[in-house]
Protein backbone atom coordinates (compact mmCIF):
# COMPACT_ATOMS: atom_id res chain seq x y z
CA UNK A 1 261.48 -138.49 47.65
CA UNK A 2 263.04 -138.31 44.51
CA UNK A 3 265.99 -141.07 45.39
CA UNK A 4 263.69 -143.27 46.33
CA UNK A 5 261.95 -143.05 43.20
CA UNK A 6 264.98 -143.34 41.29
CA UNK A 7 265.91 -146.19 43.32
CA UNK A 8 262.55 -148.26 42.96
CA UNK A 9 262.53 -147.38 39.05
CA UNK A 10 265.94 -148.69 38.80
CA UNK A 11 265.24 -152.16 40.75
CA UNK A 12 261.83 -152.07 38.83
CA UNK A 13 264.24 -152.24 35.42
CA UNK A 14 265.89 -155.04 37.14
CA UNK A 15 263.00 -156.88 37.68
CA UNK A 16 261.99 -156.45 34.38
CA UNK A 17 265.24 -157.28 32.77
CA UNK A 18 265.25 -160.77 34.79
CA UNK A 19 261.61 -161.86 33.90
CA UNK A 20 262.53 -160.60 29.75
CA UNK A 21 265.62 -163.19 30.87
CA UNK A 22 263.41 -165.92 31.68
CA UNK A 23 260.85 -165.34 29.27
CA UNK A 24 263.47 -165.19 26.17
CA UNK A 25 266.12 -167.98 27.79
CA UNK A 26 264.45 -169.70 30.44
CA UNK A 27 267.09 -168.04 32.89
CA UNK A 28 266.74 -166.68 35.62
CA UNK A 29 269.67 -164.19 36.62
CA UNK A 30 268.94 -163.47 40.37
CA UNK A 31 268.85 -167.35 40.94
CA UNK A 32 271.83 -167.74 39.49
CA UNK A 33 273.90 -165.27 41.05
CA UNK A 34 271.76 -165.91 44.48
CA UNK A 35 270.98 -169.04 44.94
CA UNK A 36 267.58 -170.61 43.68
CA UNK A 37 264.75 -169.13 45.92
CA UNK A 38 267.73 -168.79 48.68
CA UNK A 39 266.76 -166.02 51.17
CA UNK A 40 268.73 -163.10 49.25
CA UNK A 41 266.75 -164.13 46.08
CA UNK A 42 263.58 -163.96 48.07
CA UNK A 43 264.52 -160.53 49.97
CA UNK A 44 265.25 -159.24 45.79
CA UNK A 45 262.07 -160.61 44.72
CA UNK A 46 260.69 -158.52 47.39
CA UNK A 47 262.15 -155.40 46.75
CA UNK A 48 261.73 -155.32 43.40
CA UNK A 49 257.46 -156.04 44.21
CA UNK A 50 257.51 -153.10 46.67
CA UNK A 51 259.17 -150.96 44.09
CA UNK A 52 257.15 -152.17 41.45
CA UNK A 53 254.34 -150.85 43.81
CA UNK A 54 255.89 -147.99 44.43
CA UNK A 55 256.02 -146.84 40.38
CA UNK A 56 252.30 -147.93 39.89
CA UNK A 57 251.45 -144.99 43.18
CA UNK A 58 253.81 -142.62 41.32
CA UNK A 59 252.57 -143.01 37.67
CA UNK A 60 248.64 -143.08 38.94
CA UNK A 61 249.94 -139.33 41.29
CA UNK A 62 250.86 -138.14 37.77
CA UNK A 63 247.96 -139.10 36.09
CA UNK A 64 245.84 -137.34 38.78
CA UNK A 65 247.87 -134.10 38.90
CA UNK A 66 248.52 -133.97 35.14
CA UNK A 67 244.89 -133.10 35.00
């Protein structure tokens, strides 16, 4: 369990480093080096949303058992 963590926390840093991108620049880095909402962009978008999910069920599992 604890790759899979590591792997959704590290696309989850991803995901945030590309919307920081767009936010700061307007630029949108998996576009670019994807294609602009080609399917590999989508299929990242998506990944990085199920990891994103992912971290939210692991951060509320250590709220519950840090108590």
């Amino acid at each position: 369990m604890e790759t899979i963590q590591k792997t959704a926390l590290v696309f989850t840093i991803i995901g945030a480093i590309n919307w920081g991108l767009i936010g700061l620049f307007d630029f949108d880095l998996v576009a670019t080096l994807f294609g602009d909402m080609s399917l590999l962009s989508r299929i990242i978008y998506v990944i990085v949303a199920i990891c994103g999910l992912i971290n939210i069920g692991i951060f509320f599992h250590h709220l519950h058992s840090d108590h």
